[in-house]
N, C-alpha and C. Protein backbone atom coordinates (compact mmCIF):
# COMPACT_ATOMS: atom_id res chain seq x y z
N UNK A 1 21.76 -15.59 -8.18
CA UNK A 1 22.49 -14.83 -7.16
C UNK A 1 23.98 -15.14 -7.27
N UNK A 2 25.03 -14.03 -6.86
CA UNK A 2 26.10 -14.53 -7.01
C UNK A 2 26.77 -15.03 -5.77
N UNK A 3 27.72 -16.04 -6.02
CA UNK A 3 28.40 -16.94 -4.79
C UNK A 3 28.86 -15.80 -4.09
N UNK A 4 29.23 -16.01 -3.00
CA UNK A 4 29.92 -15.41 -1.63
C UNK A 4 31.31 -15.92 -2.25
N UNK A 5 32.22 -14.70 -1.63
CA UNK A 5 33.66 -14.67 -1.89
C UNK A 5 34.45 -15.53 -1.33
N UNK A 6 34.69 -16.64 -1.96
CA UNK A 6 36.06 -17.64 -0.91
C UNK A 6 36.99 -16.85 0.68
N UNK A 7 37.42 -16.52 0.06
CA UNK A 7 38.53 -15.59 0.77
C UNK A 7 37.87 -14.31 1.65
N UNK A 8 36.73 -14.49 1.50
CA UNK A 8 36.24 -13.01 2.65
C UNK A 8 36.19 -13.86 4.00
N UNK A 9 36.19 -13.42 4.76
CA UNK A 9 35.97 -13.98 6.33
C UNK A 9 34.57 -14.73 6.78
N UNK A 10 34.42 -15.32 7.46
CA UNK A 10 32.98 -15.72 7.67
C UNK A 10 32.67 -14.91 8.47
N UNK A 11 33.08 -14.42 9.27
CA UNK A 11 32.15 -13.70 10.41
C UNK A 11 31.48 -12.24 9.86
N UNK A 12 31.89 -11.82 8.81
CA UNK A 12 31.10 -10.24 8.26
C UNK A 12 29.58 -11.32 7.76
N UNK A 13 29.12 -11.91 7.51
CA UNK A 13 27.72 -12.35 7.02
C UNK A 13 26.65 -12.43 8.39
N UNK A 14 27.95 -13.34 9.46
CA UNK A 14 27.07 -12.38 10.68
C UNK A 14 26.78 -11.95 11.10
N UNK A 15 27.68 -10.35 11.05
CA UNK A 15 27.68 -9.39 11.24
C UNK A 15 26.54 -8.81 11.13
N UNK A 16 26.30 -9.09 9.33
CA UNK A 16 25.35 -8.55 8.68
C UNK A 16 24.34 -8.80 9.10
N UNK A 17 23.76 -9.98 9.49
CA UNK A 17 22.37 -10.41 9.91
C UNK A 17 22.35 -9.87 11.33
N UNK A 18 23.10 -9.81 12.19
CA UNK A 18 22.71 -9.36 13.21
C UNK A 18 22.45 -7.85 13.57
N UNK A 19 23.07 -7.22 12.51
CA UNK A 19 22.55 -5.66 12.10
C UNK A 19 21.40 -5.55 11.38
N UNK A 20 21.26 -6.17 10.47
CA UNK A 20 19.62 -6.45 9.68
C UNK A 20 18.57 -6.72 11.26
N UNK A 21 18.89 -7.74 12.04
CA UNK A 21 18.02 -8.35 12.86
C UNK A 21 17.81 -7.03 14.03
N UNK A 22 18.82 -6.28 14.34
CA UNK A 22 18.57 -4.93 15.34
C UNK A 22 18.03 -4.24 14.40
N UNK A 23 18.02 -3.40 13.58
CA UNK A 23 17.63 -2.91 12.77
C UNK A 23 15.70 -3.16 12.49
N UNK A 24 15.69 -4.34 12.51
CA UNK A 24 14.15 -5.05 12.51
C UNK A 24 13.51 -4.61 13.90
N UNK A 25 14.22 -5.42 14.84
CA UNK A 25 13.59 -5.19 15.91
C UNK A 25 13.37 -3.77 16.52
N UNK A 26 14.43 -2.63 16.21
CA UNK A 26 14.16 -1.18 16.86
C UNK A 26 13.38 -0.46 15.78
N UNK A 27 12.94 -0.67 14.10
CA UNK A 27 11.83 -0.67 13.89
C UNK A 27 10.25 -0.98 14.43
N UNK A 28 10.19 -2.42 14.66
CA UNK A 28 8.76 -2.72 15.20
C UNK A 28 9.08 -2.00 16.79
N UNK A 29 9.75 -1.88 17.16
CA UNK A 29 9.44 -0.72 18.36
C UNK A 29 9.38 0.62 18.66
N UNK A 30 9.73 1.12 17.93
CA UNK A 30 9.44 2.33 17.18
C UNK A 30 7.84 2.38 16.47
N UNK A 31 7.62 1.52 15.82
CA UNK A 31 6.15 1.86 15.61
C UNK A 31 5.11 0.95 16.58
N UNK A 32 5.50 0.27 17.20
CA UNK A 32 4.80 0.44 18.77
C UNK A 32 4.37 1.77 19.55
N UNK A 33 6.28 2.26 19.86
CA UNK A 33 5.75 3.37 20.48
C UNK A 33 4.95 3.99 20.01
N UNK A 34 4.92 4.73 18.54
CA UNK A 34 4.21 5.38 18.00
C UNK A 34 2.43 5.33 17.49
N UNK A 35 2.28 4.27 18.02
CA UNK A 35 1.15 3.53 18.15
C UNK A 35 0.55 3.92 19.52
N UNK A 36 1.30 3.31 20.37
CA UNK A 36 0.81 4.05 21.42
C UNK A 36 0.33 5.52 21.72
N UNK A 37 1.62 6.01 21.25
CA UNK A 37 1.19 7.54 21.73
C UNK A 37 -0.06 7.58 21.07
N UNK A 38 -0.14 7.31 19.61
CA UNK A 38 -1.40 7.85 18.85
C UNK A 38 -2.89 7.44 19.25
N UNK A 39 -2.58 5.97 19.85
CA UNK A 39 -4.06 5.80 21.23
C UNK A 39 -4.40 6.52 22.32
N UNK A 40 -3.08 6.98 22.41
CA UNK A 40 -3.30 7.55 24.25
C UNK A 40 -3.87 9.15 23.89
N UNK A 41 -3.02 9.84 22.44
CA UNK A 41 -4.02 10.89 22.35
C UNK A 41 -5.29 10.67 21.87
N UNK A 42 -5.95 9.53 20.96
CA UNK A 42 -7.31 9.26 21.01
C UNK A 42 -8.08 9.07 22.13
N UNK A 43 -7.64 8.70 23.00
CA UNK A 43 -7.87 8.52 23.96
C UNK A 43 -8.20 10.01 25.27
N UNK A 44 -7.45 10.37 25.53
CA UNK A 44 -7.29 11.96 25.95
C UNK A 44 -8.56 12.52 25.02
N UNK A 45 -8.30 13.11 24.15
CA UNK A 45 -9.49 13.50 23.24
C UNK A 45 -11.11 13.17 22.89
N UNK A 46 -11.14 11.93 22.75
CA UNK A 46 -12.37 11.09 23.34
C UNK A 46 -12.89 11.11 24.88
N UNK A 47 -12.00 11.13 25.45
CA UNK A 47 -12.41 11.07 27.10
C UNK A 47 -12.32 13.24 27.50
N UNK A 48 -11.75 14.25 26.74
CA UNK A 48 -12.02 15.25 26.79
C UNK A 48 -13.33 15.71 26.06
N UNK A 49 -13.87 14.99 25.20
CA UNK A 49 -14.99 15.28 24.44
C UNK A 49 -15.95 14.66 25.18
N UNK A 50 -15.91 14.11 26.11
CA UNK A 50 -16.92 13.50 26.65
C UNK A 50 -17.33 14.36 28.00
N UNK A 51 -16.85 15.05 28.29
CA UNK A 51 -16.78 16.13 29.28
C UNK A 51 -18.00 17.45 29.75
């Protein structure tokens, strides 16, 4: 891997991780939600088929 630049600032690497780290987290919630919904219409559907 290559070294990090002397002369760049330190604070852009945090930057970075803390955009990587939102980025992560509004993923896995996003496919939460989407999880959900996709139970709740199994759900609806199963409980309409049962009718």
């Amino acid at each position: 891997m290559s070294e990090p630049d002397p002369g760049a600032p330190r604070g852009r690497s945090a930057w970075r991780v803390a955009g990587i780290v939102v980025a992560v987290v509004l993923g896995v919630c996003g496919l939460v939600a989407v999880a959900g919904v996709l139970l709740f219409m199994l759900a609806i559907n199963s409980w309409a088929d049962s009718k």
